[in-house]
ModelCIF file with pLDDT and N, C-alpha, C, O atoms, coordinates in Angstrom:
data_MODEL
#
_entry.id   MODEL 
#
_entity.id                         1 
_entity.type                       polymer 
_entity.pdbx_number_of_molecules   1 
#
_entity_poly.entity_id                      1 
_entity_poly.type                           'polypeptide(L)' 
_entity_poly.nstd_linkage                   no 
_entity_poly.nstd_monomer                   no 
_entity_poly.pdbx_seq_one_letter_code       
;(UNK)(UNK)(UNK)(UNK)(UNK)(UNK)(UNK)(UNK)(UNK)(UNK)(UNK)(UNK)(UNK)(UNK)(UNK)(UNK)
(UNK)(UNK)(UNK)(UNK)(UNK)(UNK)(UNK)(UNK)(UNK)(UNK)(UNK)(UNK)(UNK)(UNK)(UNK)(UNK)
(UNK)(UNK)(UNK)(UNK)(UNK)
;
_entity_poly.pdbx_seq_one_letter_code_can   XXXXXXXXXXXXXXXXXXXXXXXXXXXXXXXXXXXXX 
_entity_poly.pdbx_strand_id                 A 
#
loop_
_entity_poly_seq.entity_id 
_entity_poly_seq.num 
_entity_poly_seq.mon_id 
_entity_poly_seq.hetero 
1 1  UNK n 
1 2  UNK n 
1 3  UNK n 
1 4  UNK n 
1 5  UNK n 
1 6  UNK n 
1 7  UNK n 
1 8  UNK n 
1 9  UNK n 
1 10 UNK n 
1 11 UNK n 
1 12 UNK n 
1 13 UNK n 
1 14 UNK n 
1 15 UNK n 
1 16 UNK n 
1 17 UNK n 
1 18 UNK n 
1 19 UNK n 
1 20 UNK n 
1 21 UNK n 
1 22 UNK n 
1 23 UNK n 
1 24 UNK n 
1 25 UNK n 
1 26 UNK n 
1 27 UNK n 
1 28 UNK n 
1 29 UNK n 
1 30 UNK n 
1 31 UNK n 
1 32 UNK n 
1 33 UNK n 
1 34 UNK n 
1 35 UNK n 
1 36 UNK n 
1 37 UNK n 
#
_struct_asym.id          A 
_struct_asym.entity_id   1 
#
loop_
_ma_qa_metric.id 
_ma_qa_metric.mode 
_ma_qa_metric.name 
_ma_qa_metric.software_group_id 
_ma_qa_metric.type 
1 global pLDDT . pLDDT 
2 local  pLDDT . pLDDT 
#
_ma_qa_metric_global.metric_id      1 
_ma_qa_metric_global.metric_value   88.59 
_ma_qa_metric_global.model_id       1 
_ma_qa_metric_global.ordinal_id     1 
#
loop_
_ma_qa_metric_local.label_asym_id 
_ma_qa_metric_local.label_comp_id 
_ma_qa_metric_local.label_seq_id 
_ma_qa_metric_local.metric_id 
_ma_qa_metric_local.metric_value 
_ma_qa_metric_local.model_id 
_ma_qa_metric_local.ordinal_id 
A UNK 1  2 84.00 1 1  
A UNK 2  2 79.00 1 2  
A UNK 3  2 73.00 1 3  
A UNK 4  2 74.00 1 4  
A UNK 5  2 82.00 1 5  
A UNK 6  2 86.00 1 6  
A UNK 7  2 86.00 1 7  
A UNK 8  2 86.00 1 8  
A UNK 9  2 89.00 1 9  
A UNK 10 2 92.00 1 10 
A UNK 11 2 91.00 1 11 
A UNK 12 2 92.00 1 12 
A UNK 13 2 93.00 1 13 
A UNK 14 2 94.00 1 14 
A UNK 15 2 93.00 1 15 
A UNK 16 2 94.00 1 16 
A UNK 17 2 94.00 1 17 
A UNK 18 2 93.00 1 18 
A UNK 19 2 91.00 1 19 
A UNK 20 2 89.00 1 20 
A UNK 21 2 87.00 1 21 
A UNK 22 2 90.00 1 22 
A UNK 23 2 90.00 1 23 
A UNK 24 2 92.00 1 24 
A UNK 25 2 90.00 1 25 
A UNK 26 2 91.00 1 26 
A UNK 27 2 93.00 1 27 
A UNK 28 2 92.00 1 28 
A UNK 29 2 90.00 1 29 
A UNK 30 2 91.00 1 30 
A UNK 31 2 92.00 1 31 
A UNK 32 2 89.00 1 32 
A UNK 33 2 88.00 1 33 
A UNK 34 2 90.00 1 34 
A UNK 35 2 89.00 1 35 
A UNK 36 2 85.00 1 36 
A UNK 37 2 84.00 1 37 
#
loop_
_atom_site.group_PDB 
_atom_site.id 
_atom_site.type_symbol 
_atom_site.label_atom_id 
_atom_site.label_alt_id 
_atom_site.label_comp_id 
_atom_site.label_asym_id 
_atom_site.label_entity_id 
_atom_site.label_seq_id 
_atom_site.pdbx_PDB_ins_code 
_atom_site.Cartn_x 
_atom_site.Cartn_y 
_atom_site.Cartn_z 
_atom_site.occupancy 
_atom_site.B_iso_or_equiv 
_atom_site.pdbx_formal_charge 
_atom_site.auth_seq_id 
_atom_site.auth_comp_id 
_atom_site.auth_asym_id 
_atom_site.auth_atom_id 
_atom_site.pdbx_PDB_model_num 
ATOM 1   N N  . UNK A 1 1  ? -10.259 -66.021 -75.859 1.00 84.00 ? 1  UNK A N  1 
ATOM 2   C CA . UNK A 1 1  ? -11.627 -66.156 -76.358 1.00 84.00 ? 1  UNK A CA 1 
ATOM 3   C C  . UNK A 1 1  ? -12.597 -65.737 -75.262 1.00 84.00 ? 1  UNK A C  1 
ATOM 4   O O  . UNK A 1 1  ? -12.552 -66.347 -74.194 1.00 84.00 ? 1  UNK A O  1 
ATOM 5   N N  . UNK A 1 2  ? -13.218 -65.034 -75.383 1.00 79.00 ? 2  UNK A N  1 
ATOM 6   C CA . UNK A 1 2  ? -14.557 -64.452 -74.510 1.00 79.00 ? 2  UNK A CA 1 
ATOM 7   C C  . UNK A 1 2  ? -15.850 -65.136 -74.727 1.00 79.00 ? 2  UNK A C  1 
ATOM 8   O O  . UNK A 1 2  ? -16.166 -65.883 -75.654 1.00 79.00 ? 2  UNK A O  1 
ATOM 9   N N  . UNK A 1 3  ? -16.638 -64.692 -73.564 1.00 73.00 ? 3  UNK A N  1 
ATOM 10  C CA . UNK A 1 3  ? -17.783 -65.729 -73.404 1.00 73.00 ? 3  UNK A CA 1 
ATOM 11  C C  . UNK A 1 3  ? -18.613 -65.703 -74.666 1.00 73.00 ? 3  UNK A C  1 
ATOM 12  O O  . UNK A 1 3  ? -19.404 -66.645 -74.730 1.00 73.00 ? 3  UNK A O  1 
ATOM 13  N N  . UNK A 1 4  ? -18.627 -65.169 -75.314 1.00 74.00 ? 4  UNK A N  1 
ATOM 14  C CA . UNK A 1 4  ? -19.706 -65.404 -76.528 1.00 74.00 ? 4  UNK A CA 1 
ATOM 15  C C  . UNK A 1 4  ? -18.955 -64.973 -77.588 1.00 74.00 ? 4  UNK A C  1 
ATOM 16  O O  . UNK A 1 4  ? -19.695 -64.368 -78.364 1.00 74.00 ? 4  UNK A O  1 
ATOM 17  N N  . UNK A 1 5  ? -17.620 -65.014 -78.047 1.00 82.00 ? 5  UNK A N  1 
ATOM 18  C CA . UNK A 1 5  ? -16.975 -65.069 -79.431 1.00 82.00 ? 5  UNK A CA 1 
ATOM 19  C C  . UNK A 1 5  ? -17.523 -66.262 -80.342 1.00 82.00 ? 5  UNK A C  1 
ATOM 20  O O  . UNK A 1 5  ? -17.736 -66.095 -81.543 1.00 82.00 ? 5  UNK A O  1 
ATOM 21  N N  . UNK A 1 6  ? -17.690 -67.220 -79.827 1.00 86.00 ? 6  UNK A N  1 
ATOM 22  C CA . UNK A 1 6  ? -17.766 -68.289 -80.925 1.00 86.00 ? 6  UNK A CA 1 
ATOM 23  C C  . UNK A 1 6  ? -19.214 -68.442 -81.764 1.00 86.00 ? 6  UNK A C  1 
ATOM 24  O O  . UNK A 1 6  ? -19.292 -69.164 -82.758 1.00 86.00 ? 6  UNK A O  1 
ATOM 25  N N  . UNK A 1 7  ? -20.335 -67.685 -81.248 1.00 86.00 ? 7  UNK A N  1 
ATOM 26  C CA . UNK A 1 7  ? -21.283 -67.482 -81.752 1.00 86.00 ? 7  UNK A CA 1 
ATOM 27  C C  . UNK A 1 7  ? -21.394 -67.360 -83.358 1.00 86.00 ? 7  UNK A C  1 
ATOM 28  O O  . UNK A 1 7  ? -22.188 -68.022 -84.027 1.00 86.00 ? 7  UNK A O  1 
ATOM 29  N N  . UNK A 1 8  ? -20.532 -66.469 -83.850 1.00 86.00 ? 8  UNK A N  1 
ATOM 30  C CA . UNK A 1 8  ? -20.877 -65.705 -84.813 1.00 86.00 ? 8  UNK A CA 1 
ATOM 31  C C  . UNK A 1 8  ? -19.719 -66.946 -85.921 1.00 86.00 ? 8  UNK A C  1 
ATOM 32  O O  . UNK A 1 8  ? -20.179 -67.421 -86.959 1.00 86.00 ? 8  UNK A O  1 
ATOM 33  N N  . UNK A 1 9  ? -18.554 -67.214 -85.539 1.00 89.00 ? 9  UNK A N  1 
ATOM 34  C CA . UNK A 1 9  ? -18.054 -67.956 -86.381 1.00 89.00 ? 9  UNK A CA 1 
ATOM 35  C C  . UNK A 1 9  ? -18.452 -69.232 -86.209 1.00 89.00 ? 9  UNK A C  1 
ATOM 36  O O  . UNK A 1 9  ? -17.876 -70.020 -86.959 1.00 89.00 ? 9  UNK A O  1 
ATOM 37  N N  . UNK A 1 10 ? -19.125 -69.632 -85.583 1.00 92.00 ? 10 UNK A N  1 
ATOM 38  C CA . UNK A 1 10 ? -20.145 -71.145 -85.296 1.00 92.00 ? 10 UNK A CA 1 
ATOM 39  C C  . UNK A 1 10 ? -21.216 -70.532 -86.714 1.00 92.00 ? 10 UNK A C  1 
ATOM 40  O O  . UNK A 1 10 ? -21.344 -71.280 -87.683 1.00 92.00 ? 10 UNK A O  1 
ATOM 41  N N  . UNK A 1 11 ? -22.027 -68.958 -86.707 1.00 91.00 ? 11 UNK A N  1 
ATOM 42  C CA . UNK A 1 11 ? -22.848 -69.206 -87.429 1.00 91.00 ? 11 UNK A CA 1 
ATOM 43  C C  . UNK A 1 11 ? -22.070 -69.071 -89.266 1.00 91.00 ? 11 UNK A C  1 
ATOM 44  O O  . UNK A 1 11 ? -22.617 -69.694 -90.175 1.00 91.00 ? 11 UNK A O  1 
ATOM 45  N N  . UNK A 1 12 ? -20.989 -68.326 -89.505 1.00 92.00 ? 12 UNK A N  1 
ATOM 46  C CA . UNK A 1 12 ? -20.422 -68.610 -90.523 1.00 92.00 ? 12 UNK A CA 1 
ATOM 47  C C  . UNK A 1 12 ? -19.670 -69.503 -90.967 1.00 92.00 ? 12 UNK A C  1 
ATOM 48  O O  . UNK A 1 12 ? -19.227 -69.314 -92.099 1.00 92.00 ? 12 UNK A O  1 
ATOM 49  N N  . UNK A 1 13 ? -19.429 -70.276 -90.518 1.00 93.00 ? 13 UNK A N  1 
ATOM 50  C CA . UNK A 1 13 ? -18.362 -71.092 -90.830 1.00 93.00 ? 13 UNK A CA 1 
ATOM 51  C C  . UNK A 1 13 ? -19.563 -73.025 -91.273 1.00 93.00 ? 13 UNK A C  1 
ATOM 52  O O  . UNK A 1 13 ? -19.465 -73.782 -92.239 1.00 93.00 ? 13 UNK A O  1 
ATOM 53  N N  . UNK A 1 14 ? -20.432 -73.086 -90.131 1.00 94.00 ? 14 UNK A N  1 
ATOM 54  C CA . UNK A 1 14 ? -21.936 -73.798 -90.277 1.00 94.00 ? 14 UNK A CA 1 
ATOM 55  C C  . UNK A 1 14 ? -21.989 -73.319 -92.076 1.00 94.00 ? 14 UNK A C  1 
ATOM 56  O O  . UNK A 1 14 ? -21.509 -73.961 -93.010 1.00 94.00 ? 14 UNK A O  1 
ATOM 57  N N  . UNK A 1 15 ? -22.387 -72.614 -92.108 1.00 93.00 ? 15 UNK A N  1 
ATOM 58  C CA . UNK A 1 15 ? -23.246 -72.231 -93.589 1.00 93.00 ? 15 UNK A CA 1 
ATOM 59  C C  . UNK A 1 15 ? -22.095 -72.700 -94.332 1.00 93.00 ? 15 UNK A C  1 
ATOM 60  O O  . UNK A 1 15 ? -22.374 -73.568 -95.160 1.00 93.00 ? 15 UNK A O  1 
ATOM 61  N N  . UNK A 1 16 ? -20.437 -72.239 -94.236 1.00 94.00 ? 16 UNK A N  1 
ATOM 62  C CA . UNK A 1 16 ? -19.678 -72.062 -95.049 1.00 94.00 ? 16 UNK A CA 1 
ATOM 63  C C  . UNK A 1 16 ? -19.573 -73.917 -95.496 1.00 94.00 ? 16 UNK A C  1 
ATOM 64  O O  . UNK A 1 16 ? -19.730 -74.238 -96.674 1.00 94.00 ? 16 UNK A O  1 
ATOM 65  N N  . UNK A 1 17 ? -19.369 -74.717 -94.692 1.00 94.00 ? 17 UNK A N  1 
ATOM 66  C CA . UNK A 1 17 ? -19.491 -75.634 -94.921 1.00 94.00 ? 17 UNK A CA 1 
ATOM 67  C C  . UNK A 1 17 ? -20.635 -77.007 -94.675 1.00 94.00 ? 17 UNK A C  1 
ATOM 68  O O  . UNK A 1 17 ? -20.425 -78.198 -94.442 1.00 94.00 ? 17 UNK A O  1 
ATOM 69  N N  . UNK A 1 18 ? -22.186 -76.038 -94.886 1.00 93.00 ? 18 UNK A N  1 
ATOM 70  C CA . UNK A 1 18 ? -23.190 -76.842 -95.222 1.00 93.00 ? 18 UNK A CA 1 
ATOM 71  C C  . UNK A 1 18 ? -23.790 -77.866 -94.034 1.00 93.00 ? 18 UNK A C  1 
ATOM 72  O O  . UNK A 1 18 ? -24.305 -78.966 -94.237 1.00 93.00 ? 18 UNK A O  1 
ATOM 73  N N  . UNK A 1 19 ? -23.677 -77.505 -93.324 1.00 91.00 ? 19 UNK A N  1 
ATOM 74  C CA . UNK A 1 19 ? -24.095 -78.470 -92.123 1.00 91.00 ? 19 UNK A CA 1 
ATOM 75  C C  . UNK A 1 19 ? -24.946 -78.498 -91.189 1.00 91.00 ? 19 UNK A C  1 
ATOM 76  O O  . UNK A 1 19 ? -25.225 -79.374 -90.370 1.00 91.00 ? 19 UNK A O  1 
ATOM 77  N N  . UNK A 1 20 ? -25.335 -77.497 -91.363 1.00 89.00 ? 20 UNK A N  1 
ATOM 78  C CA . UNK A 1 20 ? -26.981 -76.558 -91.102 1.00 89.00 ? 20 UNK A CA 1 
ATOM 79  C C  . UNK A 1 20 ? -26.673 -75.677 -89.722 1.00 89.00 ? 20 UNK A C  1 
ATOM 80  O O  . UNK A 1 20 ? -25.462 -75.475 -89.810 1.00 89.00 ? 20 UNK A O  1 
ATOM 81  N N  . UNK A 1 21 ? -27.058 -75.153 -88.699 1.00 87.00 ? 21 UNK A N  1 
ATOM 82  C CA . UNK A 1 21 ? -27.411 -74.846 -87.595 1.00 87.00 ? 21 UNK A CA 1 
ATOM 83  C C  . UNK A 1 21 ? -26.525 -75.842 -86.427 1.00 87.00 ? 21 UNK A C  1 
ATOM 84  O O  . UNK A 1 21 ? -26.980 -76.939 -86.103 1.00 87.00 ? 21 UNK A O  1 
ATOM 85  N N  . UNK A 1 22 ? -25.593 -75.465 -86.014 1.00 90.00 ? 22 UNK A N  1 
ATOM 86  C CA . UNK A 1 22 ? -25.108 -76.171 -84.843 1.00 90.00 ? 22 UNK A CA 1 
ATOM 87  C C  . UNK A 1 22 ? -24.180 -75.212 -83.876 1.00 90.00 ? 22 UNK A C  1 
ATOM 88  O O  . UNK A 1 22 ? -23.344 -74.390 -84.253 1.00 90.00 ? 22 UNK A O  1 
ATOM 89  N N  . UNK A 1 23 ? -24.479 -75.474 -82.805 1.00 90.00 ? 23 UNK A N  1 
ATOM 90  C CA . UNK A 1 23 ? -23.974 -74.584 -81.502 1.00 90.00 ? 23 UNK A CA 1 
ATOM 91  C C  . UNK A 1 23 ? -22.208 -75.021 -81.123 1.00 90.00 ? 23 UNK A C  1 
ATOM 92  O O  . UNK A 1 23 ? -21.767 -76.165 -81.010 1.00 90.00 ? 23 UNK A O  1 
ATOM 93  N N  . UNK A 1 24 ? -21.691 -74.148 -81.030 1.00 92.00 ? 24 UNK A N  1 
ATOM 94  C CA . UNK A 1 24 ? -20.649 -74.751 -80.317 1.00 92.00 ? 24 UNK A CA 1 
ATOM 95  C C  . UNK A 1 24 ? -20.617 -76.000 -79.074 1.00 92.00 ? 24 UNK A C  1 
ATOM 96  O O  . UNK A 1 24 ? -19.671 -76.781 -78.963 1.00 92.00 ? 24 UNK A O  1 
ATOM 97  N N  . UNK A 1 25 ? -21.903 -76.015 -78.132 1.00 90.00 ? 25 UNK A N  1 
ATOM 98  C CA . UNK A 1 25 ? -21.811 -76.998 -77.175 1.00 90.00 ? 25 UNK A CA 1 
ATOM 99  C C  . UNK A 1 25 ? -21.852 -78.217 -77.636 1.00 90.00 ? 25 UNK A C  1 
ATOM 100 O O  . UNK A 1 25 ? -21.543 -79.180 -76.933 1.00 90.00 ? 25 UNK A O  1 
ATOM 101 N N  . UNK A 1 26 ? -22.286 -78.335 -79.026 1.00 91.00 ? 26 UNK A N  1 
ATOM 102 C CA . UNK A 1 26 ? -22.958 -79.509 -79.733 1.00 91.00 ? 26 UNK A CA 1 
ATOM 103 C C  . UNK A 1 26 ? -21.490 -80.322 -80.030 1.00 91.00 ? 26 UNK A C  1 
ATOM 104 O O  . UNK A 1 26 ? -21.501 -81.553 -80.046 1.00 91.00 ? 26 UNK A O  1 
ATOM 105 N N  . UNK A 1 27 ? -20.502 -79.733 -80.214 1.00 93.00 ? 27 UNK A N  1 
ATOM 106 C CA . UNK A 1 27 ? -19.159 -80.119 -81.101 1.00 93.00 ? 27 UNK A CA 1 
ATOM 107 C C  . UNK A 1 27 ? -18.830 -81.127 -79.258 1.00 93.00 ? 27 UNK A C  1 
ATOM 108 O O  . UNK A 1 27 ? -18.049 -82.078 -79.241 1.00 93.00 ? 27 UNK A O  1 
ATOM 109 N N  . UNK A 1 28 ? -19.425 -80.755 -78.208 1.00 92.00 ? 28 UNK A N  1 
ATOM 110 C CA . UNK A 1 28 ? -18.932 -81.602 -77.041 1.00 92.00 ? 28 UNK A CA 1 
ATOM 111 C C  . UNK A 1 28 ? -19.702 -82.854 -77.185 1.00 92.00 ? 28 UNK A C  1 
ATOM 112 O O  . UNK A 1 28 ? -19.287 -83.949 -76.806 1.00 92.00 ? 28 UNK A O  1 
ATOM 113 N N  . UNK A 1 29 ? -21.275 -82.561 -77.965 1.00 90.00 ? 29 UNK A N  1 
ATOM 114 C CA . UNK A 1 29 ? -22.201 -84.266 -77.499 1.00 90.00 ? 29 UNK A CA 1 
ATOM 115 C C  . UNK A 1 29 ? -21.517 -84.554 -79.377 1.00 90.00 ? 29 UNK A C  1 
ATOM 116 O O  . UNK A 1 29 ? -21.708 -85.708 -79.759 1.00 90.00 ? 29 UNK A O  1 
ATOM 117 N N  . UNK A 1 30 ? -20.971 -83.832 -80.180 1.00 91.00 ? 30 UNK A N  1 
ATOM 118 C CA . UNK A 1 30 ? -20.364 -85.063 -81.085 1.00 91.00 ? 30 UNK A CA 1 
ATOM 119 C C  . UNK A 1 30 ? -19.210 -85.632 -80.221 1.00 91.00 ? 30 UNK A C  1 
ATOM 120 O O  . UNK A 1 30 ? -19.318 -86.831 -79.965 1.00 91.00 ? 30 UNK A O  1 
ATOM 121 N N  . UNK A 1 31 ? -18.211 -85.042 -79.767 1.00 92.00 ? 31 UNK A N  1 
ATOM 122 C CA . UNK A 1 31 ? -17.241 -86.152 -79.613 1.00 92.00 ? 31 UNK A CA 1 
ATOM 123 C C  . UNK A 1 31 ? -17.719 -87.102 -78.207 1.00 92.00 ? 31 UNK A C  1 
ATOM 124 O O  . UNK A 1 31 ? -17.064 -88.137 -78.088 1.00 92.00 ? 31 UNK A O  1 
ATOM 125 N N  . UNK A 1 32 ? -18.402 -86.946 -77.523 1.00 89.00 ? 32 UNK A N  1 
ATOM 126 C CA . UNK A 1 32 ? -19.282 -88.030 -76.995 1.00 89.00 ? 32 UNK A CA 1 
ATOM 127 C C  . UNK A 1 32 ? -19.620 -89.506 -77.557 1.00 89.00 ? 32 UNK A C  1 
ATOM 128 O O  . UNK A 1 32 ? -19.388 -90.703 -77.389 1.00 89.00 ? 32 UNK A O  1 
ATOM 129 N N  . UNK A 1 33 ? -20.387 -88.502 -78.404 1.00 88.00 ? 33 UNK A N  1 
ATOM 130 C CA . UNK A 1 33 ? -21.408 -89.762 -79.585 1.00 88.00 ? 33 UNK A CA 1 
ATOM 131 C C  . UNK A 1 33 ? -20.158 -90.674 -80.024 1.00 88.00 ? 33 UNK A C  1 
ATOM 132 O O  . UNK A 1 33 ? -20.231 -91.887 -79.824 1.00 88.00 ? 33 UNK A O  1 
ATOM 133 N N  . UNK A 1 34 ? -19.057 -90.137 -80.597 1.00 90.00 ? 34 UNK A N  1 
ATOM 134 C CA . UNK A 1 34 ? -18.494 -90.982 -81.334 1.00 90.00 ? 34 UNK A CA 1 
ATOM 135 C C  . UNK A 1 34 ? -17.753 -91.869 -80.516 1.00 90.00 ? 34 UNK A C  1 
ATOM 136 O O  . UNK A 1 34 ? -17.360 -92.969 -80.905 1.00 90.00 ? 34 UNK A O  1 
ATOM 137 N N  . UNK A 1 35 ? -17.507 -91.277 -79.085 1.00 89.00 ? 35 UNK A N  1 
ATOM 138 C CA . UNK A 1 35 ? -16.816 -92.118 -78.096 1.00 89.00 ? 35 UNK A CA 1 
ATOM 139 C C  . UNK A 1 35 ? -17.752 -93.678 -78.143 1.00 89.00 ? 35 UNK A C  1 
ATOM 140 O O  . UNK A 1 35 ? -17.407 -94.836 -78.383 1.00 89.00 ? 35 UNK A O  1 
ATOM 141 N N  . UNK A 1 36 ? -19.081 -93.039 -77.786 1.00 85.00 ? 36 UNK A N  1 
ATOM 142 C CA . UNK A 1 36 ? -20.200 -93.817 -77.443 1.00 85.00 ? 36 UNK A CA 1 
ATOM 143 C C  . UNK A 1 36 ? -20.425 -95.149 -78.580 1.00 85.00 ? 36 UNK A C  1 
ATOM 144 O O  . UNK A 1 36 ? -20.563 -96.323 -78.239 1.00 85.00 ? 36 UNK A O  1 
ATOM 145 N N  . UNK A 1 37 ? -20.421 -94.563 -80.188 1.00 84.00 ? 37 UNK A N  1 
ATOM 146 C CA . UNK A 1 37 ? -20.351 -95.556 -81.491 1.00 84.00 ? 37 UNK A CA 1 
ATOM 147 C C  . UNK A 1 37 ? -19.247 -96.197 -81.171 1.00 84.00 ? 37 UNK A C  1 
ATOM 148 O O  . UNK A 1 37 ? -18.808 -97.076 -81.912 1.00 84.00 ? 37 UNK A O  1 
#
């Protein structure tokens, strides 16, 4: 995986399953959060 592959299937895969706008870095402060709950 190269430095900016995940861009584009972060932005299709988001839409594909409805979840609006989210970055790949974000998938690190969810499993945070849920550590944190």
């Amino acid at each position: 995986w190269g430095h900016s592959d995940a861009a584009t299937f972060m932005e299709v895969s988001c839409k594909a399953a409805k979840v609006g706008s989210v970055r790949f870095h974000e998938l690190r402060h969810t499993y945070a959060s849920m550590l944190v709950n």
